[in-house]
Protein backbone atom coordinates (compact mmCIF):
# COMPACT_ATOMS: atom_id res chain seq x y z
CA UNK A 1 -19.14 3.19 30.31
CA UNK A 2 -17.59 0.26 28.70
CA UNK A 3 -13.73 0.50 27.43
CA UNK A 4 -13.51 -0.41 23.51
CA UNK A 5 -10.65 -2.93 23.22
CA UNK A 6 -9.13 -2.82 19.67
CA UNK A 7 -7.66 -6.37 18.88
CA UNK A 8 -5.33 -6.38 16.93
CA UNK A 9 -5.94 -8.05 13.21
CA UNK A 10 -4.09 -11.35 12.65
CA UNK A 11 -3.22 -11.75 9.25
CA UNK A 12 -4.18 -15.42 7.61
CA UNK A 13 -1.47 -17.40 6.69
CA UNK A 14 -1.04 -18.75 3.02
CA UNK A 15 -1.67 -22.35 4.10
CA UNK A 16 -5.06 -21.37 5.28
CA UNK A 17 -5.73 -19.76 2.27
CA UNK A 18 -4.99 -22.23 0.16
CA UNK A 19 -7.39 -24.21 1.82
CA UNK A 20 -10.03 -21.89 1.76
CA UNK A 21 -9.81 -21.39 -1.93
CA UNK A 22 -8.18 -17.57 -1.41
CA UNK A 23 -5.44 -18.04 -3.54
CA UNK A 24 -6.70 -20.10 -6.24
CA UNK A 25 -9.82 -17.48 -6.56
CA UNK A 26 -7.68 -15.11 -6.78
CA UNK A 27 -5.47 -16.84 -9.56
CA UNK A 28 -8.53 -17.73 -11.00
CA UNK A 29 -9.56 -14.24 -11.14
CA UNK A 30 -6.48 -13.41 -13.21
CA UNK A 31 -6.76 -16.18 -15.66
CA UNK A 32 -10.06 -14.76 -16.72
CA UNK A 33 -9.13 -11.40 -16.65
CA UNK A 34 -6.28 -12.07 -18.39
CA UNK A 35 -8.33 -14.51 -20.50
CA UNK A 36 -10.94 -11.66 -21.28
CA UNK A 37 -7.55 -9.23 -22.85
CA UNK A 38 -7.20 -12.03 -25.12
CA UNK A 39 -10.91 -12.12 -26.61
CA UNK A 40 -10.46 -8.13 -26.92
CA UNK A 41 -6.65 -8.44 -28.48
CA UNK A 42 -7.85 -11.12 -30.94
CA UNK A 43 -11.09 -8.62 -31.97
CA UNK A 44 -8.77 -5.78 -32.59
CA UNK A 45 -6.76 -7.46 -34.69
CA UNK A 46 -9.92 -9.35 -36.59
CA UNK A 47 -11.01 -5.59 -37.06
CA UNK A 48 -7.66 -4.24 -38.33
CA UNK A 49 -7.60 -7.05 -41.17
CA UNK A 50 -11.48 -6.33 -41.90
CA UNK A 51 -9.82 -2.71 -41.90
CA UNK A 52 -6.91 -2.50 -44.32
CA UNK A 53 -7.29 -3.62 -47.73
CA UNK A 54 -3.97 -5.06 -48.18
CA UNK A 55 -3.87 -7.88 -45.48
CA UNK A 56 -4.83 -11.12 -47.57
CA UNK A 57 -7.67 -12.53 -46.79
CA UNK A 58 -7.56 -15.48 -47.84
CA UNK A 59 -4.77 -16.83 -45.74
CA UNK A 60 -3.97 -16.50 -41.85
CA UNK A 61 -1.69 -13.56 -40.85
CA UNK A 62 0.08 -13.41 -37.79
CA UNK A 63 -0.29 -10.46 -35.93
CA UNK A 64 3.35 -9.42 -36.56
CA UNK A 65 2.23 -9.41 -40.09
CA UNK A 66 -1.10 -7.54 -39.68
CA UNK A 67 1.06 -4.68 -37.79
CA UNK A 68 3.32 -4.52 -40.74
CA UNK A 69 0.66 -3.90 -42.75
CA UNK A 70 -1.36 -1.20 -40.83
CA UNK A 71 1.61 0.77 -40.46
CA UNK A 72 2.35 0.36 -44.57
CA UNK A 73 -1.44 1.70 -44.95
CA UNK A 74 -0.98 4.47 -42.73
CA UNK A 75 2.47 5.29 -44.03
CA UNK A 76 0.59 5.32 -47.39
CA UNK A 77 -2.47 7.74 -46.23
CA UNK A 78 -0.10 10.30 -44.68
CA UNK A 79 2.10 10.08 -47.86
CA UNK A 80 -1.23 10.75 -50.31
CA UNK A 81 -2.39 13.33 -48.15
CA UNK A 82 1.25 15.14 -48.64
CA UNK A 83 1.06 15.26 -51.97
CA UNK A 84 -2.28 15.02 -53.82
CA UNK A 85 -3.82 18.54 -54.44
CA UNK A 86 -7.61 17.22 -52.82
CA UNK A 87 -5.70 16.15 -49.53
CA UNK A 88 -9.02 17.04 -47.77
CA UNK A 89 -10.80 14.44 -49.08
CA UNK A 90 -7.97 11.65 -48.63
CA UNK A 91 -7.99 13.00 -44.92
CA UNK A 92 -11.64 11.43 -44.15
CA UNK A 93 -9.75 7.52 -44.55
CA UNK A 94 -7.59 8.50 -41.80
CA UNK A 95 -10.59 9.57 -39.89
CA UNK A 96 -12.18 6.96 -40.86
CA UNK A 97 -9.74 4.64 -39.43
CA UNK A 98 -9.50 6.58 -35.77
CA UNK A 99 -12.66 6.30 -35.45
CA UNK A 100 -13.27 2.95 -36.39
CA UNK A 101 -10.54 2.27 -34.01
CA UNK A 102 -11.86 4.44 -31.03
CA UNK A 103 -15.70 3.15 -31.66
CA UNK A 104 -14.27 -1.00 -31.26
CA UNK A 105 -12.40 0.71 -27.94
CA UNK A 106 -14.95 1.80 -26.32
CA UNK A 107 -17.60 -1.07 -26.83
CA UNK A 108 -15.07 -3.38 -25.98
């Protein structure tokens, strides 16, 4: 019966990976993955200005501003739902909202 010898694994060194490519697919890897956060960011926010009523539309808004805005509409739902006497049916906007939100998150 034949010994098994166990070598022991040398790691690469970075100049060979850089020639090989390891590095820069692996950088490239990142760029579209970090790419591909972009495209979903930039639908998120297109959906939040289809969303709220007050964002203009016809101008751009930066994303600061579009933030400002949701937060104003939801600040405005929770303050309707507080005091008008058919709270119930306010309620569905807010759930409206959710699940508009979770729907886009999940076939994203």
């Amino acid at each position: 019966m034949k010994a098994l010898v166990l070598t022991q694994s040398r790691s690469v060194s970075p100049r060979k990976l850089v020639k090989s490519g390891g590095i820069r697919k692996c950088r490239k890897c990142e760029l579209e993955l970090e790419e591909q956060e972009r495209d979903t960011m930039e639908l998120l926010f297109e959906k939040l200005v289809q969303m709220i009523p007050a964002i203009p539309k016809d101008r751009k808004v930066s994303r600061l501003e579009i933030l400002q805005h949701v937060i104003e509409y939801i600040q405005d739902l929770e303050s309707q739902m507080e005091f008008h006497p058919d709270a119930e049916n306010l309620c569905s906007g807010l759930n409206y909202l959710r699940i508009s939100l979770q729907e886009k998150s999940i076939c994203l």
